[in-house]
C-alpha atoms as a PDB file:
ATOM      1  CA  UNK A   1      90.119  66.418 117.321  1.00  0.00           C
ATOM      2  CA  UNK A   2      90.235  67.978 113.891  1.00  0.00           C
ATOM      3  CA  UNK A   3      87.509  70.091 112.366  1.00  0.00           C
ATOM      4  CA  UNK A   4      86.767  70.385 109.204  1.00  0.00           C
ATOM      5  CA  UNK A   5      88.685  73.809 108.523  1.00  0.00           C
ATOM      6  CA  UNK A   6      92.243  71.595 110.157  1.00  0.00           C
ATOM      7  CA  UNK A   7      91.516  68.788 107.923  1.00  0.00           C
ATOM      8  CA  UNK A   8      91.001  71.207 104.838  1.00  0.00           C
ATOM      9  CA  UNK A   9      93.946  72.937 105.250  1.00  0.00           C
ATOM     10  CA  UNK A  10      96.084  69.503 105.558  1.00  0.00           C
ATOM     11  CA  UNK A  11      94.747  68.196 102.584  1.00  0.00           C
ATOM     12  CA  UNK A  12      95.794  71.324 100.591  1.00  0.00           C
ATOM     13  CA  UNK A  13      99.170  70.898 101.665  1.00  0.00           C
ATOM     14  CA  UNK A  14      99.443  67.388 100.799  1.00  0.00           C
ATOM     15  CA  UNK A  15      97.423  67.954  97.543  1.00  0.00           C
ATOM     16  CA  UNK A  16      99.807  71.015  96.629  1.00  0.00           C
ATOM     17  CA  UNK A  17     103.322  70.099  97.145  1.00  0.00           C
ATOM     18  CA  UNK A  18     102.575  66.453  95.084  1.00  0.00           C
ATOM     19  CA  UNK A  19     101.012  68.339  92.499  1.00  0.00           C
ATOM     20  CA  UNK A  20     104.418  71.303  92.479  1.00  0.00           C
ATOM     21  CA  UNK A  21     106.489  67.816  92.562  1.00  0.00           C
ATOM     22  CA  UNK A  22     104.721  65.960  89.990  1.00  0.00           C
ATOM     23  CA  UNK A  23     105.145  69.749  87.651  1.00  0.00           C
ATOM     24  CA  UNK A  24     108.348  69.911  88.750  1.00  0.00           C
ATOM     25  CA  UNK A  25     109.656  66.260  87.606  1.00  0.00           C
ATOM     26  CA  UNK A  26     107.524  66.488  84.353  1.00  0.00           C
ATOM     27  CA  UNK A  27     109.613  69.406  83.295  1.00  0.00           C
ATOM     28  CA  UNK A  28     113.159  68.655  84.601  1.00  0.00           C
ATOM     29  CA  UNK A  29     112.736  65.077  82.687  1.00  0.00           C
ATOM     30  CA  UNK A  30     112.156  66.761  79.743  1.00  0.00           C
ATOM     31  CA  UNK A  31     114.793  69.582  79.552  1.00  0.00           C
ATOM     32  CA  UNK A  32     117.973  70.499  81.587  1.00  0.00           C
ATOM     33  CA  UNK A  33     117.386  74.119  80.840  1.00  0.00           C
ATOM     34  CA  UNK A  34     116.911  75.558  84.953  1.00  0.00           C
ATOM     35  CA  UNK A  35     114.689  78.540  83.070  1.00  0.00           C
ATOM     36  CA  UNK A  36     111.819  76.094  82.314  1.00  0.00           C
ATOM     37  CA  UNK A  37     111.506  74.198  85.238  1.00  0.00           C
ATOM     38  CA  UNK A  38     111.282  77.192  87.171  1.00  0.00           C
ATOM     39  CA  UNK A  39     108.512  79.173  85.262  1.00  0.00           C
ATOM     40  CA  UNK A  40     106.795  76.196  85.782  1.00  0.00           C
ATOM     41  CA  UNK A  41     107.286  76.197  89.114  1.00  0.00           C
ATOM     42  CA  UNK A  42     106.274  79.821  89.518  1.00  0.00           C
ATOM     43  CA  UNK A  43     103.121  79.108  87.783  1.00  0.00           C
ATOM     44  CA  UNK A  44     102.065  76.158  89.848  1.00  0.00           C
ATOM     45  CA  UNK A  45     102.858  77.769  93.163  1.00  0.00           C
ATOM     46  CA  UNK A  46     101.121  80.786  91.661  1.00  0.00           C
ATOM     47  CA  UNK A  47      97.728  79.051  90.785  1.00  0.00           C
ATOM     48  CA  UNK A  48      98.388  76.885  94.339  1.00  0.00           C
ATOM     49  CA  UNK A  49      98.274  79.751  95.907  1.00  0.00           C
ATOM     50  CA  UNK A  50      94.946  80.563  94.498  1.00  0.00           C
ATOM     51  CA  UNK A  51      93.158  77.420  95.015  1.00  0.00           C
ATOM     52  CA  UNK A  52      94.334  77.018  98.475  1.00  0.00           C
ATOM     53  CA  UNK A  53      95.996  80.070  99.814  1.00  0.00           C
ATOM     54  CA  UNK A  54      93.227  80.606 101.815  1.00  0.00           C
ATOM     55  CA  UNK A  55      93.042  77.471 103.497  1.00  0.00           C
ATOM     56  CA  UNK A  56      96.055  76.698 104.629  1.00  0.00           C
ATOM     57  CA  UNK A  57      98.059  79.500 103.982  1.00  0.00           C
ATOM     58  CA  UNK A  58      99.577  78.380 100.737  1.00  0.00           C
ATOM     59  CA  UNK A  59     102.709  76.510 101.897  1.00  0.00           C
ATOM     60  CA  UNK A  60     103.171  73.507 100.141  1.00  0.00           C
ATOM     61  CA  UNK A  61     107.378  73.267 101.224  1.00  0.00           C
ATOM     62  CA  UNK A  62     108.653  72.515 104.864  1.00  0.00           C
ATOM     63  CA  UNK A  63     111.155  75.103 104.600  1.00  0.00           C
ATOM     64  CA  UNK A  64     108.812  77.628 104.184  1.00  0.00           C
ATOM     65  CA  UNK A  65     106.674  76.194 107.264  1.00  0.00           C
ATOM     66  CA  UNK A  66     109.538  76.379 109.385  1.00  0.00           C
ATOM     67  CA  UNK A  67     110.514  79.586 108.569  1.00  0.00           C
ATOM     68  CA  UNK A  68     106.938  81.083 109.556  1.00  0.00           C
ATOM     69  CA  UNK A  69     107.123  79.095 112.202  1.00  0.00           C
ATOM     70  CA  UNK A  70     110.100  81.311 113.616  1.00  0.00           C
ATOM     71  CA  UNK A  71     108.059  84.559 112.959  1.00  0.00           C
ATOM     72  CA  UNK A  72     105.537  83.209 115.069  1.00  0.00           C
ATOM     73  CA  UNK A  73     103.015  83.018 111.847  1.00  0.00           C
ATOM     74  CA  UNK A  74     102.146  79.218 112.370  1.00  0.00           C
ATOM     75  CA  UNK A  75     101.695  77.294 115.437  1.00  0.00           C
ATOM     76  CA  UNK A  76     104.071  74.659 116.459  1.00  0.00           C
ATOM     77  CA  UNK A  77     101.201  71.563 116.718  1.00  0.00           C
ATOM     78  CA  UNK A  78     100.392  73.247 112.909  1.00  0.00           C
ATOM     79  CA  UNK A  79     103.780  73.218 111.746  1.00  0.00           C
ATOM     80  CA  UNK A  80     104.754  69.759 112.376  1.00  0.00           C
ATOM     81  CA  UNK A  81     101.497  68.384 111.190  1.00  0.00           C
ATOM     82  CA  UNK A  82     101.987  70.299 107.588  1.00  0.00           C
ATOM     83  CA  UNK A  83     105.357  69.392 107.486  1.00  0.00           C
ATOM     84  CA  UNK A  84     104.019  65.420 107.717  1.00  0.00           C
ATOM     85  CA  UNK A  85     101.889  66.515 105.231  1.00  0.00           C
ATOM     86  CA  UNK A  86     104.041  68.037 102.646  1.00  0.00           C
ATOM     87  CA  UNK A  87     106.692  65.397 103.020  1.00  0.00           C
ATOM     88  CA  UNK A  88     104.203  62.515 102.020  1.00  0.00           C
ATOM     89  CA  UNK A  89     102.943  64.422  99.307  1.00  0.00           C
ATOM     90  CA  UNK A  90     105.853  65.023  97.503  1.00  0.00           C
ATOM     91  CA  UNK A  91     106.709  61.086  98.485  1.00  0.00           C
ATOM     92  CA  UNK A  92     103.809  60.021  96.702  1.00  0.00           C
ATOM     93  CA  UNK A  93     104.080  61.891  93.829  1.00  0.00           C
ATOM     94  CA  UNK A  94     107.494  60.011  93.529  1.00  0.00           C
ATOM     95  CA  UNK A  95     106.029  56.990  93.943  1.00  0.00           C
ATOM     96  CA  UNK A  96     102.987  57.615  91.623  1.00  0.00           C
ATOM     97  CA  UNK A  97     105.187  59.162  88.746  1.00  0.00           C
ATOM     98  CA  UNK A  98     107.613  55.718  89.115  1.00  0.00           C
ATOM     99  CA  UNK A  99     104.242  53.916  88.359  1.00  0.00           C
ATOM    100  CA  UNK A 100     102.850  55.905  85.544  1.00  0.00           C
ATOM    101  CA  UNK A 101     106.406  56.045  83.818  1.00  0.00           C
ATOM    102  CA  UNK A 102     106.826  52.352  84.371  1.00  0.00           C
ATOM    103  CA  UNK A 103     110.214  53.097  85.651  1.00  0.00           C
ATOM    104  CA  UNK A 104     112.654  54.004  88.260  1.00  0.00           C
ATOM    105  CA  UNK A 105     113.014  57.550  88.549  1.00  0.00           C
ATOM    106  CA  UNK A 106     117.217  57.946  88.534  1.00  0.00           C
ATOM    107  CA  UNK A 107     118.397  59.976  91.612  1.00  0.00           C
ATOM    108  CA  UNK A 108     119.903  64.040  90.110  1.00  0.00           C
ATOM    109  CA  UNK A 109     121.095  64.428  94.181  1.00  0.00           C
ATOM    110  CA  UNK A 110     124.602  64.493  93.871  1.00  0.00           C
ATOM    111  CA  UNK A 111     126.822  64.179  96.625  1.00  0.00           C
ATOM    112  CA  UNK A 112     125.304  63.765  99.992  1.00  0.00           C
ATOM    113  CA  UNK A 113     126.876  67.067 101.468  1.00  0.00           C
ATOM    114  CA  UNK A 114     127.998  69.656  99.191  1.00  0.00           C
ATOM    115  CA  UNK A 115     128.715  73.020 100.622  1.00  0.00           C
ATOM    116  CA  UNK A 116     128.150  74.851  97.093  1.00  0.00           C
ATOM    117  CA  UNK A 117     124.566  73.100  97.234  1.00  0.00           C
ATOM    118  CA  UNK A 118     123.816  73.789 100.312  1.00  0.00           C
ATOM    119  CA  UNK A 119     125.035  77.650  99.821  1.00  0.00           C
ATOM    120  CA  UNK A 120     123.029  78.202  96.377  1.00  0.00           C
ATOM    121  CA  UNK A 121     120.011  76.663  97.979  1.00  0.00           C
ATOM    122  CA  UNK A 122     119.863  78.471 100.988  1.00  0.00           C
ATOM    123  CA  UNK A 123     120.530  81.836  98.544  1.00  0.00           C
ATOM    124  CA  UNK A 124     117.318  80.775  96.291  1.00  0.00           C
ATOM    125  CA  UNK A 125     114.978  80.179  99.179  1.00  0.00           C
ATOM    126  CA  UNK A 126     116.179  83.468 101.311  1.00  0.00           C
ATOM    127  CA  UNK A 127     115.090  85.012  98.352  1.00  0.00           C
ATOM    128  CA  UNK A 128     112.130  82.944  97.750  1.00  0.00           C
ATOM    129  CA  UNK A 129     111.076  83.604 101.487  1.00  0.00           C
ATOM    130  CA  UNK A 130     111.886  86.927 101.194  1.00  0.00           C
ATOM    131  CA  UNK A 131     108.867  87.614  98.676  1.00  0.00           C
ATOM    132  CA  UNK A 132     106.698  85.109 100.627  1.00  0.00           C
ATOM    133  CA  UNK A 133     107.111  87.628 103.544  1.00  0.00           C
ATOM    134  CA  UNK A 134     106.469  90.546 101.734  1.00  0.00           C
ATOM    135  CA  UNK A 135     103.746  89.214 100.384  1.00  0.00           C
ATOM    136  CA  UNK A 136     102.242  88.834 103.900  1.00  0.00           C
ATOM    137  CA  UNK A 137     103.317  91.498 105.752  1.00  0.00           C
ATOM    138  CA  UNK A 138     102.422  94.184 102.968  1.00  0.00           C
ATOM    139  CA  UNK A 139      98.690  92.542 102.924  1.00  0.00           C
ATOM    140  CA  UNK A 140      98.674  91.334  99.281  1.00  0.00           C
ATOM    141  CA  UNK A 141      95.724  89.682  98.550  1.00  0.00           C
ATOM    142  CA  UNK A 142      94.504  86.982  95.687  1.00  0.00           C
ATOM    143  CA  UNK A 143      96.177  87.556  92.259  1.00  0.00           C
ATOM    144  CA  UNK A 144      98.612  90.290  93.752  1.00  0.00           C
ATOM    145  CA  UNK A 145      99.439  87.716  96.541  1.00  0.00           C
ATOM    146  CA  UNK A 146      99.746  84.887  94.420  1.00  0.00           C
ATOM    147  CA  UNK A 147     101.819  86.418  91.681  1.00  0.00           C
ATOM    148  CA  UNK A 148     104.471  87.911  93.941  1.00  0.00           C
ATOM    149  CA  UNK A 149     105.206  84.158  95.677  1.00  0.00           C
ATOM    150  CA  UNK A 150     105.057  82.572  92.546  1.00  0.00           C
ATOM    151  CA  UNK A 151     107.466  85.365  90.847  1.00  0.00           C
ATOM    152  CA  UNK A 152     109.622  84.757  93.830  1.00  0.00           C
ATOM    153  CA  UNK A 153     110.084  81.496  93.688  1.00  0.00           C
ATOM    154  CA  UNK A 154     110.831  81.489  90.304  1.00  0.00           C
ATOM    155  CA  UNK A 155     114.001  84.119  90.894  1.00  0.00           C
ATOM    156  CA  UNK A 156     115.018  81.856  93.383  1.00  0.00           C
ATOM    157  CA  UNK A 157     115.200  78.856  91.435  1.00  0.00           C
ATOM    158  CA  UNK A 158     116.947  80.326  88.483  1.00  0.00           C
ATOM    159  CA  UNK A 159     119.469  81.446  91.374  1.00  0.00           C
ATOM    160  CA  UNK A 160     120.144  78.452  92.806  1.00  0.00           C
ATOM    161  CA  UNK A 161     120.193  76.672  89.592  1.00  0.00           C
ATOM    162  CA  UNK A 162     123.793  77.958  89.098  1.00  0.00           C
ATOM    163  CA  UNK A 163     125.277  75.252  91.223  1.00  0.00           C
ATOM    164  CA  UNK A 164     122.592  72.928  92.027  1.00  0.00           C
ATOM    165  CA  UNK A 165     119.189  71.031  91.009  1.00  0.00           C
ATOM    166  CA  UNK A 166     117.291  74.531  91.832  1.00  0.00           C
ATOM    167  CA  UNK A 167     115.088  72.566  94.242  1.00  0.00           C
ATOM    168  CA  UNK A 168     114.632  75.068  97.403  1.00  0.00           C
ATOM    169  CA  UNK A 169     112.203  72.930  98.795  1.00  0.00           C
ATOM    170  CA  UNK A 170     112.842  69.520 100.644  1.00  0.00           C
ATOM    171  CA  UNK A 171     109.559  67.885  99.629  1.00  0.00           C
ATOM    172  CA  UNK A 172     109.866  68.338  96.054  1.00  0.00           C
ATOM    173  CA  UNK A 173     112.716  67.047  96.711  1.00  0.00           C
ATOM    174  CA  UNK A 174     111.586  63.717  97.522  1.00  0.00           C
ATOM    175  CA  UNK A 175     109.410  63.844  94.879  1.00  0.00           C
ATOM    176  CA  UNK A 176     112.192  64.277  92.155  1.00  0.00           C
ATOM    177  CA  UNK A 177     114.121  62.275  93.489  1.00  0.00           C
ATOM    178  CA  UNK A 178     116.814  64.838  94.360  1.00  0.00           C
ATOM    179  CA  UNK A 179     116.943  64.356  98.231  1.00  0.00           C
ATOM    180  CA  UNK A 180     119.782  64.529 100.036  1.00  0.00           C
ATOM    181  CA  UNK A 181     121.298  66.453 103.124  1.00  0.00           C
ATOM    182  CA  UNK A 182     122.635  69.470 100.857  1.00  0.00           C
ATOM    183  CA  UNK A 183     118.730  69.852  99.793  1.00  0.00           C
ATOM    184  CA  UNK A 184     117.021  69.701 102.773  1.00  0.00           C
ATOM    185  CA  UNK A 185     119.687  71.902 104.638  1.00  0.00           C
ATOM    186  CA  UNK A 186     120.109  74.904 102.286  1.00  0.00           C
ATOM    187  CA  UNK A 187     116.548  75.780 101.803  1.00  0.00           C
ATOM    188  CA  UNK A 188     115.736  75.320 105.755  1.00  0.00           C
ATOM    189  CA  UNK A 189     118.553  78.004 106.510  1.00  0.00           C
ATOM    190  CA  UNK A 190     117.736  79.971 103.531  1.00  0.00           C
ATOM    191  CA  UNK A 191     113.876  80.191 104.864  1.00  0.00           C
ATOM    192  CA  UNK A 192     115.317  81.050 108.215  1.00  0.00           C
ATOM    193  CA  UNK A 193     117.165  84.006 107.105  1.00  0.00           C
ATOM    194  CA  UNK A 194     114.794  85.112 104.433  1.00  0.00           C
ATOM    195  CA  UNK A 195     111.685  85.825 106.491  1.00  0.00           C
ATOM    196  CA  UNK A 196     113.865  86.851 109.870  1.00  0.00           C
ATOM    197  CA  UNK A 197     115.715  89.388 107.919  1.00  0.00           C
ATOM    198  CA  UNK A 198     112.523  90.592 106.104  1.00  0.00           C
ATOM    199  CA  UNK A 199     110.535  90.699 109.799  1.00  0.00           C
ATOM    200  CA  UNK A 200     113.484  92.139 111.657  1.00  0.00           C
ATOM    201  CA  UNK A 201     114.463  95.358 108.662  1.00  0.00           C
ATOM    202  CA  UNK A 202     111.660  96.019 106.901  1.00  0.00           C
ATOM    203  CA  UNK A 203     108.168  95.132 109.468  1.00  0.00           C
ATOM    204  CA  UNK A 204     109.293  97.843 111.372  1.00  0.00           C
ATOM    205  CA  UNK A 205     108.824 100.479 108.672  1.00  0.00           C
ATOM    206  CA  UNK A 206     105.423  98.961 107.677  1.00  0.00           C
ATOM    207  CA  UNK A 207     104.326  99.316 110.936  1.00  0.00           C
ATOM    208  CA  UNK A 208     105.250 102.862 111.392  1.00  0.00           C
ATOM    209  CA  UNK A 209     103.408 103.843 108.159  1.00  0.00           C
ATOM    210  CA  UNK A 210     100.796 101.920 109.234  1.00  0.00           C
ATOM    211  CA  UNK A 211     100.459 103.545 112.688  1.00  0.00           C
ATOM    212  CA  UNK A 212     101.439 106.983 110.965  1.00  0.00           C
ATOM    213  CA  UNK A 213      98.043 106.805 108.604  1.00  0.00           C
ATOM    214  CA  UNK A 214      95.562 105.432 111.682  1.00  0.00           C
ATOM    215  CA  UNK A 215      97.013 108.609 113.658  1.00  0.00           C
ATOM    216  CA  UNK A 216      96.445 111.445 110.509  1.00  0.00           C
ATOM    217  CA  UNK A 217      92.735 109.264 110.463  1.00  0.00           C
ATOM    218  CA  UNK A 218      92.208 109.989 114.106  1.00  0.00           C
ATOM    219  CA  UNK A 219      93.092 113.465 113.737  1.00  0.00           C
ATOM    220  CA  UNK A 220      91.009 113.924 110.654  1.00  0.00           C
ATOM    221  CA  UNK A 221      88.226 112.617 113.023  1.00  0.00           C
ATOM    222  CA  UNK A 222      89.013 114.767 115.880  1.00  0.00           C
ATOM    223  CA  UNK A 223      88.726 118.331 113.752  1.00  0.00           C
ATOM    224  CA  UNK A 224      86.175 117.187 111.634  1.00  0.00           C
ATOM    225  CA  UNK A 225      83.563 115.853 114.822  1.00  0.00           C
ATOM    226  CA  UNK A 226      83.040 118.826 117.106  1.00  0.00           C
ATOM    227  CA  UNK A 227      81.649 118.608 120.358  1.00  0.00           C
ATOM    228  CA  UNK A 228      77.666 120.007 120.308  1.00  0.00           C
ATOM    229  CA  UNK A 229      77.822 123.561 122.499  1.00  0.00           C
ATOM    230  CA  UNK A 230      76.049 122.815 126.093  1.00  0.00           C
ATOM    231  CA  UNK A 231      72.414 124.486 126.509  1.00  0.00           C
ATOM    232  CA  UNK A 232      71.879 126.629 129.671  1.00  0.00           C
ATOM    233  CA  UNK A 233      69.266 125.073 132.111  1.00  0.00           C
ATOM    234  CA  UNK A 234      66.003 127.291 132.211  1.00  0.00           C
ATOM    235  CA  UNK A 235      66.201 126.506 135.787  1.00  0.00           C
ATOM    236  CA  UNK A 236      69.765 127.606 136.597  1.00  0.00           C
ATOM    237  CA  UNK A 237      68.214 130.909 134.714  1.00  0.00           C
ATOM    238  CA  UNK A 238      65.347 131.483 137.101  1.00  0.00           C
ATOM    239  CA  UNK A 239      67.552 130.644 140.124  1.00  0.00           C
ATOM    240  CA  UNK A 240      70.093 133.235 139.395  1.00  0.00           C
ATOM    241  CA  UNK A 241      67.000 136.164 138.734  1.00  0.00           C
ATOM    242  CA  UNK A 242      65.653 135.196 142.312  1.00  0.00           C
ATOM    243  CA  UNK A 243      68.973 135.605 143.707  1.00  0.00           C
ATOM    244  CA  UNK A 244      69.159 139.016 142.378  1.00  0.00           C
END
């Protein structure tokens, strides 16, 4: 049922988001400073993205899976199974951290809906999601690639940090222990809106460039490759001096 590639690319999802969890907590334990925790998180996503951008696309965060998912980028059989994925990876980074601490991790949640939450959240990811897109639609590739998401994602936490946790990604937010319906809410719309509003204003241009440079190729092609001139048939030749 699943080849190799499939189970690759599930296991890079589930590796990823425990390890951007596990980064995550290690840094918001530390310091309540937003600007830390979300370098770090830039970094991690940005070296994620290296190791395993090719596999599975670089995910690692169900908002961002469902928002592809709307752009027609991932399948729907795909999606679900990633999202699975990233949830239990950021569940057992929870539960692995609890162990290695030796201690209950203390829940930073908050209130269980809080529309300030849910409205700086969905603010980070749209602009999160908004560099993911770009990212893909403009054909980055490796560092370039990488660097822009994990850039992104660090604007968009520092954002969102202004009235919440800065998570922008429900299964980190397991894994902090920061999970509630405000935080799994705001970064699904924002994803929703980021890469719809990216695909909808700015693919369009892209693709006219792109269609404007293959044309001025083809035309290139056309005046440089000239037809070879056609050689008269000796034997049209002799026909025509019998005639006469």
């Amino acid at each position: 049922m699943f080849g190799r590639k499939k189970v690759a690319a599930i296991c890079a999802e589930f590796l990823g988001t425990a390890v951007l969890a596990s980064a995550v907590l290690s840094m918001a334990e530390r310091t309540t400073f937003p600007f830390f925790a979300a370098v770090v998180a830039g970094l991690t996503v940005t070296t994620l993205t290296l190791l395993f951008g090719g596999i599975s696309g670089g995910h690692f965060n169900p908002a961002v899976t469902v928002g592809l998912w709307t752009i027609r980028k991932v399948e729907t059989i795909t999606a679900l199974i990633f999202i699975v994925a990233q949830l239990a990876g950021g569940l057992v980074a929870f539960r692995l951290n609890e162990y290695l601490q030796n201690s209950a991790i203390s829940n930073i949640a908050g209130k269980n809906i809080d529309w300030r939450i849910i409205l700086a959240e969905a603010i980070g990811a749209m602009i999160f999601t908004v560099g993911f897109s770009g990212a893909i639609y403009l054909g980055y590739q490796g560092i370039k690639k990488a660097v822009t998401i994990g850039a992104s994602l660090t604007m968009g936490i520092l954002f969102a940090s202004i009235a919440s946790n800065g998570i922008l990604n429900p299964a980190v937010a397991i894994g902090i222990h920061s999970f509630s319906f405000s935080y799994i809410v705001g970064p699904i719309i924002g994803a929703l809106i980021g890469m719809n509003l990216f695909v909808y204003l700015f693919v369009p241009g892209v693709e006219k460039l792109q269609s404007a440079s293959t044309n001025v190729a083809t035309r290139k092609e056309a005046v440089t490759i000239k037809p070879a001139p056609k050689k008269t048939s000796t034997k049209k030749i002799k026909k025509v001096t019998k005639n006469k």
